[in-house]
N, C-alpha and C. Protein backbone atom coordinates (compact mmCIF):
# COMPACT_ATOMS: atom_id res chain seq x y z
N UNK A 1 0.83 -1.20 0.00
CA UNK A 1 0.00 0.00 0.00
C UNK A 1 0.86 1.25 0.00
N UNK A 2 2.11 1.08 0.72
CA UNK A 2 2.90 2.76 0.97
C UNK A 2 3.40 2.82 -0.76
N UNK A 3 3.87 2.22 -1.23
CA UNK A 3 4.30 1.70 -2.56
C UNK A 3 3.26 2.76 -3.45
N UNK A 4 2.08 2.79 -3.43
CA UNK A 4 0.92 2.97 -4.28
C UNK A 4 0.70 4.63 -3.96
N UNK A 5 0.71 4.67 -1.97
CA UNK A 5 0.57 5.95 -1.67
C UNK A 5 1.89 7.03 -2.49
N UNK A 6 2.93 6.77 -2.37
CA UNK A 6 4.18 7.15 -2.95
C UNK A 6 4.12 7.63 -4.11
N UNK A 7 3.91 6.84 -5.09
CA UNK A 7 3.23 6.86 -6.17
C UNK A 7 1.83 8.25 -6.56
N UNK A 8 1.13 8.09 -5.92
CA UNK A 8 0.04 9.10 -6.01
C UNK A 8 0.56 10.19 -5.03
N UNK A 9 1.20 10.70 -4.48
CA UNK A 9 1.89 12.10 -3.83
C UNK A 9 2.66 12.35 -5.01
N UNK A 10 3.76 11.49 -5.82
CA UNK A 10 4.78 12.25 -7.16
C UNK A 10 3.68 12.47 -7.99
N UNK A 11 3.00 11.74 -8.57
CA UNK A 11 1.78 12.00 -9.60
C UNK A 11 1.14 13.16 -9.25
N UNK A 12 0.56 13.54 -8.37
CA UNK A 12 -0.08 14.41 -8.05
C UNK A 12 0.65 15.72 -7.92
N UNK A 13 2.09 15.35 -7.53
CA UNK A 13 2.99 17.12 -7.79
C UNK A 13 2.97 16.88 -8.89
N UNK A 14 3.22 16.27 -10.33
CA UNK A 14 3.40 16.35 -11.23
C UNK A 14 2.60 17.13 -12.14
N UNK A 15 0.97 16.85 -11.17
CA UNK A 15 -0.31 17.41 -11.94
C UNK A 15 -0.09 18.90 -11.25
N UNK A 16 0.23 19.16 -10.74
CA UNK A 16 0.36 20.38 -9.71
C UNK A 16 1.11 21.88 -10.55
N UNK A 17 2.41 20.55 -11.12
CA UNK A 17 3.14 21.80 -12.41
C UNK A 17 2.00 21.60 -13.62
N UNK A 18 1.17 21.21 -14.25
CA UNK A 18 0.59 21.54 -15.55
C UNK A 18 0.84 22.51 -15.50
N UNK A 19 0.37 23.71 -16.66
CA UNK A 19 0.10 25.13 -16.56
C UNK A 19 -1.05 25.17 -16.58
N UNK A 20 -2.45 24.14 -17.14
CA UNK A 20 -3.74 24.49 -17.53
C UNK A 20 -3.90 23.07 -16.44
N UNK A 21 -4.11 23.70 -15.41
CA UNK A 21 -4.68 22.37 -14.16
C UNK A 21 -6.24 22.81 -13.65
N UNK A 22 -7.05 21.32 -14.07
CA UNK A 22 -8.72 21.27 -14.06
C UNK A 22 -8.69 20.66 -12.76
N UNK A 23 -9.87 20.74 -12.29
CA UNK A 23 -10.70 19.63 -11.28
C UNK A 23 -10.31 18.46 -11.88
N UNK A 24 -10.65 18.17 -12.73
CA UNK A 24 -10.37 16.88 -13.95
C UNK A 24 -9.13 15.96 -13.78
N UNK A 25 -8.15 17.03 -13.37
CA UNK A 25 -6.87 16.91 -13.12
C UNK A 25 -6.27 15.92 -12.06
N UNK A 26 -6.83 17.17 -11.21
CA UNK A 26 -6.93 16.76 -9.56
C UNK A 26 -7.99 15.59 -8.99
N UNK A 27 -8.63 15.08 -9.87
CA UNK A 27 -9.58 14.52 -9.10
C UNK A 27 -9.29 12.69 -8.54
N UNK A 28 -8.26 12.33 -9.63
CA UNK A 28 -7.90 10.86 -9.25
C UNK A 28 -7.02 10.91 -8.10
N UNK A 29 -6.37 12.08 -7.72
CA UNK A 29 -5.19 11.70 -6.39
C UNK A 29 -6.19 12.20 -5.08
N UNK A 30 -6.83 12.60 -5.04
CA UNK A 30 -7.55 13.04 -3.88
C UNK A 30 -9.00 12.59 -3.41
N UNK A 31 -9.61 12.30 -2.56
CA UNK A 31 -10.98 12.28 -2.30
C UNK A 31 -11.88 13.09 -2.22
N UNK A 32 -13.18 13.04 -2.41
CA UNK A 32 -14.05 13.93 -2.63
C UNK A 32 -13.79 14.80 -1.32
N UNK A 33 -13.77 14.82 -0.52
CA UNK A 33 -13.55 15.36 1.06
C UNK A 33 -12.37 16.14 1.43
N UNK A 34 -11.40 15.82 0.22
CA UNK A 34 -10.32 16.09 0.74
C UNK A 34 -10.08 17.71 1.76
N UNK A 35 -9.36 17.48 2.77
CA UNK A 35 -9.11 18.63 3.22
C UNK A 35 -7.24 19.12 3.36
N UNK A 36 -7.30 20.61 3.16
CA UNK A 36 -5.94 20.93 2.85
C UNK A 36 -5.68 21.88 3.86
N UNK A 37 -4.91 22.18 4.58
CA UNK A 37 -4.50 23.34 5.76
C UNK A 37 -2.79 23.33 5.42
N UNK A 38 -2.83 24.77 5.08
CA UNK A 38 -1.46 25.35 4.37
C UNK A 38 -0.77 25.22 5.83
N UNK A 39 0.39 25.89 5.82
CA UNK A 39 1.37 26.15 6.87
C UNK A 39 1.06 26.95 7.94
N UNK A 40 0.86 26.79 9.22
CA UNK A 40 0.22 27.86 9.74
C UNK A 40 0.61 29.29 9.86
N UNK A 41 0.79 30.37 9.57
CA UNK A 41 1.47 31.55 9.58
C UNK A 41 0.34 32.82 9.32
N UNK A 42 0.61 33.93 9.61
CA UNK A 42 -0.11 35.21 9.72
C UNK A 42 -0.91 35.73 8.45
N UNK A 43 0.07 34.66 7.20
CA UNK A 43 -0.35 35.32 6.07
C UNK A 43 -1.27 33.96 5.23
N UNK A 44 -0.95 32.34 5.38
CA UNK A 44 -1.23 31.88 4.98
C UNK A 44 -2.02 30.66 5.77
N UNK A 45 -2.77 30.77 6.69
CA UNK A 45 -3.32 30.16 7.63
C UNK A 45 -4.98 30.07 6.98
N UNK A 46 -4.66 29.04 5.90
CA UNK A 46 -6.30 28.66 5.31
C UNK A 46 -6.49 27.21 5.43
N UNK A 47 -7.76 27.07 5.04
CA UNK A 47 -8.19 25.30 4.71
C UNK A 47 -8.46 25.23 3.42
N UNK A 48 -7.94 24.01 3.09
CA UNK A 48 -9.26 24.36 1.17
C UNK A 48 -10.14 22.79 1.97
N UNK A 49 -10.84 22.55 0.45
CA UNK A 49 -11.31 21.59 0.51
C UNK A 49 -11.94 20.84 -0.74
N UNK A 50 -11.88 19.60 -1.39
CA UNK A 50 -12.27 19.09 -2.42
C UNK A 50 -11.18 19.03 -3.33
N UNK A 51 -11.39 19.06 -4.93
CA UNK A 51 -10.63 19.30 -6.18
C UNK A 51 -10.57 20.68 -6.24
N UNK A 52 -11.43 21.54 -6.08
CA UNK A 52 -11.56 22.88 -6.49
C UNK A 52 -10.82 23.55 -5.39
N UNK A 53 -10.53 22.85 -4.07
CA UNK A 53 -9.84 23.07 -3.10
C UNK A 53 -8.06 23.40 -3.19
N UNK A 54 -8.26 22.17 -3.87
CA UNK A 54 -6.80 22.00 -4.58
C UNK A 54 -6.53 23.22 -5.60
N UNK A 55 -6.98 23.22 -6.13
CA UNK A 55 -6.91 24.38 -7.72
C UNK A 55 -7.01 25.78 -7.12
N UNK A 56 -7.59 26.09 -5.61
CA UNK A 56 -7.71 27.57 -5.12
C UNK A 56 -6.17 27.49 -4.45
N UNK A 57 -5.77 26.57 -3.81
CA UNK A 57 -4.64 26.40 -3.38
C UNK A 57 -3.30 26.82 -3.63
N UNK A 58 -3.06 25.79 -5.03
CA UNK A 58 -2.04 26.47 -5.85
C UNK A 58 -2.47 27.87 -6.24
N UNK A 59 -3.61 28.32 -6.32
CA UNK A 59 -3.51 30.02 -7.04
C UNK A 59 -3.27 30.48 -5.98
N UNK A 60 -3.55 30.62 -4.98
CA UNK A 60 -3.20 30.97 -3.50
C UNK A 60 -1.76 31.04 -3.38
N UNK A 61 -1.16 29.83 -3.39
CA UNK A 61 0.24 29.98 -3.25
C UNK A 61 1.65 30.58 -4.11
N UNK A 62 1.08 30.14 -5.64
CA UNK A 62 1.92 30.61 -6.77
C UNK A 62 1.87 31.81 -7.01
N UNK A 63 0.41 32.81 -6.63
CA UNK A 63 0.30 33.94 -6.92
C UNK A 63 1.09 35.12 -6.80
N UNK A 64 2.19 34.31 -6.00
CA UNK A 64 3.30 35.34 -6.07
C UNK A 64 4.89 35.30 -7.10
N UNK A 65 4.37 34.37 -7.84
CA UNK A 65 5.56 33.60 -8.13
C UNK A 65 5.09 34.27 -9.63
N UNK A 66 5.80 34.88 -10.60
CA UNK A 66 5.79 35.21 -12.32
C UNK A 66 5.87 33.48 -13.07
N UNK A 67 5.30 33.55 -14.43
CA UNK A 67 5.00 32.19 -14.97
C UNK A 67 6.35 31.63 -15.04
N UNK A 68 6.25 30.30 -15.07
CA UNK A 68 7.61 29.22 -14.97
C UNK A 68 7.97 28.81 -13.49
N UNK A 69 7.35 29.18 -12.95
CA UNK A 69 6.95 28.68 -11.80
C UNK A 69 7.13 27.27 -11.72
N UNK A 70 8.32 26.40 -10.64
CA UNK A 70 8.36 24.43 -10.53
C UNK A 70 8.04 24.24 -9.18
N UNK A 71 6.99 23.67 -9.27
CA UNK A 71 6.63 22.83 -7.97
C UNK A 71 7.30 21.32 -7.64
N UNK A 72 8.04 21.53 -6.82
CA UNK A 72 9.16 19.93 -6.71
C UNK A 72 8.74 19.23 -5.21
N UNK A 73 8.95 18.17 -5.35
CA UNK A 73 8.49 17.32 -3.75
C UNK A 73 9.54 16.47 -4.00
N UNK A 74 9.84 16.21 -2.39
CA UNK A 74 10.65 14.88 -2.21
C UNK A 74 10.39 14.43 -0.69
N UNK A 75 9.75 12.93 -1.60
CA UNK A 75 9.36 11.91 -0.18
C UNK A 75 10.47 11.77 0.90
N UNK A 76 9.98 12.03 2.21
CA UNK A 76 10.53 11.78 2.97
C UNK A 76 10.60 10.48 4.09
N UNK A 77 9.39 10.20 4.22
CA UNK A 77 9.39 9.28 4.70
C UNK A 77 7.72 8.66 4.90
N UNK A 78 7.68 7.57 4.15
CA UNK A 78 5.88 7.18 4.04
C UNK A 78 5.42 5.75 5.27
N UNK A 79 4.68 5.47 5.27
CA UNK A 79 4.04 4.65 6.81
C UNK A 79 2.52 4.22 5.54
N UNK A 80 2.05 3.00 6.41
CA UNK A 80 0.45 3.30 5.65
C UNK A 80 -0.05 3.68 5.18
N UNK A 81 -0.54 4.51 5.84
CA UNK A 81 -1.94 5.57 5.20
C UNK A 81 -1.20 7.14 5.15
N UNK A 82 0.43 7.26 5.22
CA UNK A 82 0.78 8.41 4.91
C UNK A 82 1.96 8.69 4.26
N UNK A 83 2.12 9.75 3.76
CA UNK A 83 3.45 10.36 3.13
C UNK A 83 3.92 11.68 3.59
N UNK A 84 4.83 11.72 3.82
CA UNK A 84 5.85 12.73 4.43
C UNK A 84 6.48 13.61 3.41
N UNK A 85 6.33 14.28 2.91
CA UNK A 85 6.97 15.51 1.36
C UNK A 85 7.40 16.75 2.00
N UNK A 86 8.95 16.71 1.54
CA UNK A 86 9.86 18.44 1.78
C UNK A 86 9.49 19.20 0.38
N UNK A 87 8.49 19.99 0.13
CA UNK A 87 8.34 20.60 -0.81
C UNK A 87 9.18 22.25 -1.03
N UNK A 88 9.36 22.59 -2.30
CA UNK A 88 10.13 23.36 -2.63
C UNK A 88 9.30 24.09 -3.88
N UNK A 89 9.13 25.45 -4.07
CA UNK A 89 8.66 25.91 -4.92
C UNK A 89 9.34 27.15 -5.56
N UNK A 90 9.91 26.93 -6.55
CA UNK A 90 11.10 27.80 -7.34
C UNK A 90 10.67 28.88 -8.36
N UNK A 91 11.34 29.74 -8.44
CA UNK A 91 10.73 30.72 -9.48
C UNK A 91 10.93 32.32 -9.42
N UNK A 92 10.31 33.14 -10.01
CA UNK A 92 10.75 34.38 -10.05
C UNK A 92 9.44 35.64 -9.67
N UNK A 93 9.73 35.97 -8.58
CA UNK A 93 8.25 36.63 -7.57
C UNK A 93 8.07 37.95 -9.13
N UNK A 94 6.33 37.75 -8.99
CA UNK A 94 5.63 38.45 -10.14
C UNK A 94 5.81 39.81 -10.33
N UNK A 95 6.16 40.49 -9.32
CA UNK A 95 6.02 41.64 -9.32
C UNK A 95 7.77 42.32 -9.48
N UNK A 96 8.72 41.67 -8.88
CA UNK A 96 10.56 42.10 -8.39
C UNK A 96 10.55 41.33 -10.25
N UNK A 97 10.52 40.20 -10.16
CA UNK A 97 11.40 39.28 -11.13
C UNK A 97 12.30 38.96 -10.38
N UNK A 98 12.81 38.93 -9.14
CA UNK A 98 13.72 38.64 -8.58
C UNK A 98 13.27 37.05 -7.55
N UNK A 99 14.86 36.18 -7.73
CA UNK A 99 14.29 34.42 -7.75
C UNK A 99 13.29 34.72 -6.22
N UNK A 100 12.90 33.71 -6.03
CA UNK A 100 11.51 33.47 -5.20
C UNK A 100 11.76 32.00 -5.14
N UNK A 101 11.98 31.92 -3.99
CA UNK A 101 11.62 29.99 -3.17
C UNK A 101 11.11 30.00 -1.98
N UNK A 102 10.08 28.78 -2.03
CA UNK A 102 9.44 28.62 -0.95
C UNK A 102 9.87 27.26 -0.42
N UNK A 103 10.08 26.95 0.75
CA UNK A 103 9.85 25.72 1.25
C UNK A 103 9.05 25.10 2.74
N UNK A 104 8.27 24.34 2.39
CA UNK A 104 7.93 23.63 3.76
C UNK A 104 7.55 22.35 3.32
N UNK A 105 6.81 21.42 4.47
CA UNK A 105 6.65 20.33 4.51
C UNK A 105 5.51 19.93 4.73
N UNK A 106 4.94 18.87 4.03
CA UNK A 106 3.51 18.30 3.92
C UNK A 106 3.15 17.01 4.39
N UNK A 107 2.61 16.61 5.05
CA UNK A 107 2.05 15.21 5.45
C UNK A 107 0.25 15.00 4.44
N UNK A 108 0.65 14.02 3.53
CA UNK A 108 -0.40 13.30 2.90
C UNK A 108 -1.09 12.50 3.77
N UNK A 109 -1.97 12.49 4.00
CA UNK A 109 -2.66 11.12 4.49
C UNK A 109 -3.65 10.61 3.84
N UNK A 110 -3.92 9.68 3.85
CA UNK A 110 -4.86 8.57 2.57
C UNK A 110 -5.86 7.71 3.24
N UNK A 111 -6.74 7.53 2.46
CA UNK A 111 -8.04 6.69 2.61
C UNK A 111 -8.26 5.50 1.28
N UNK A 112 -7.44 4.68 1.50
CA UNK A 112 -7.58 4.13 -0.08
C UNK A 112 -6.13 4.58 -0.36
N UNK A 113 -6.20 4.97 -1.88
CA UNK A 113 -5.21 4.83 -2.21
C UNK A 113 -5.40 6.40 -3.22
N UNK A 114 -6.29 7.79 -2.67
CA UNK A 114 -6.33 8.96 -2.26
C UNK A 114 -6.11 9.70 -1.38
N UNK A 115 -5.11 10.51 -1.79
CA UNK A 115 -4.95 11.61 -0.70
C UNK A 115 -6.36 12.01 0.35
N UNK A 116 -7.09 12.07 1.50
CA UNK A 116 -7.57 12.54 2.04
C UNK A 116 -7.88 14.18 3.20
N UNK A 117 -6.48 13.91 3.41
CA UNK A 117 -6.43 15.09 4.27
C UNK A 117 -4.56 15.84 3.84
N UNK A 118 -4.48 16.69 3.58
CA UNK A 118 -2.80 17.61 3.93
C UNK A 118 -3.01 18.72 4.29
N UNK A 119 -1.42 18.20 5.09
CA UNK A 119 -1.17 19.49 6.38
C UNK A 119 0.32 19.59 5.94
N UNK A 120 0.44 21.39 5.73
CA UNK A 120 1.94 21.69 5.59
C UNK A 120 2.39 22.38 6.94
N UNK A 121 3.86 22.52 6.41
CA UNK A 121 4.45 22.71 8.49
C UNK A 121 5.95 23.47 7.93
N UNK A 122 6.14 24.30 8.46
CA UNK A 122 6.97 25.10 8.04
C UNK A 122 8.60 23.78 8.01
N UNK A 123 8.34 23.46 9.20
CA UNK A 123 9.63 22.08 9.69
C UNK A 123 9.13 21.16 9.51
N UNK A 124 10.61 20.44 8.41
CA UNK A 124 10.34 19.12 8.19
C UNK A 124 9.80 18.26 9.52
N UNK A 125 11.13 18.80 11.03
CA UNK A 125 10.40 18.07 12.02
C UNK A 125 9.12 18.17 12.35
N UNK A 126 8.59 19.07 12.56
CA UNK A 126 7.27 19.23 12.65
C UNK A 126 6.38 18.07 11.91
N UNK A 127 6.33 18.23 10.59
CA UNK A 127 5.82 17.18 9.54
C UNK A 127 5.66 15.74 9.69
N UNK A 128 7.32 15.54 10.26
CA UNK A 128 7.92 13.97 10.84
C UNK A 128 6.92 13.45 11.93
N UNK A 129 7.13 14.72 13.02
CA UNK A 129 6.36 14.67 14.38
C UNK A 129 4.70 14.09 14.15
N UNK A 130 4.24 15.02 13.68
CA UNK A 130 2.77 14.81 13.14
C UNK A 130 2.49 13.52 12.43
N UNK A 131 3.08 12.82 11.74
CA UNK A 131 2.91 11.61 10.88
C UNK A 131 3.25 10.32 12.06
N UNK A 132 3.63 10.80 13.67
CA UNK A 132 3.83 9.77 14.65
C UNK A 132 5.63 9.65 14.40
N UNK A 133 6.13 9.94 13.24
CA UNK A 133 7.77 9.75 13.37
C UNK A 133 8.74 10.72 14.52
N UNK A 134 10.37 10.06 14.85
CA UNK A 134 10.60 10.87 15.62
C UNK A 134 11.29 11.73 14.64
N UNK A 135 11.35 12.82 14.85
CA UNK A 135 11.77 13.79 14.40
C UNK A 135 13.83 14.21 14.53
């Protein structure tokens, strides 16, 4: 099963870089339910929820980033029903042109063999912590 989950967290960043990303898109890696809670911080402390959840998300987040924008993940460490991702988001902020990276960390968790619920965390430990790993 972690094999499969693994699998659908890279697929799903992959769908993440399209440039023209649908519900359509998003809809095989995630569950109808899905719920998303960004990193907690002053500026970005939201929930989404669903496919369309997903798709407000990335505009939410990239919106600062000018086009050519790469969304990159790397598994860190997966269990059952979860995956552990140090995400990195590269590019050139819309307004400076000057480079722009973001990074934090995401815990997938799954119902099946769909994402169900993600939570990003500024620290990888944090991320680790939350998924039951020691940090």
């Amino acid at each position: 099963m972690t094999e499969e989950n693994v699998d659908v967290t890279l697929r799903m960043g992959d769908a993440l870089n399209l440039h023209e990303l649908s519900e359509e898109d998003i809809a095989p890696f995630v569950t109808p339910d899905w719920t998303g809670e960004n990193v907690r911080t002053a500026v970005t402390d939201k929930t989404y929820h669903g496919s369309a959840g997903v798709l407000q998300w990335r505009m939410d987040l990239i919106d600062v980033f000018a086009e050519g924008v790469d969304i990159e993940g790397e598994v860190l460490a997966d269990g059952v029903d979860f995956v552990v991702v140090r995400m990195v988001i590269v590019g050139k902020g819309a307004s400076s042109g000057a480079p722009l990276t973001l990074r934090f960390s995401t815990v997938n968790w799954f119902e099946g063999h769909r994402i169900r619920r993600t939570v990003g965390y500024e620290r990888v430990s944090e991320a680790l912590k939350a998924a039951g790993l020691e940090a």
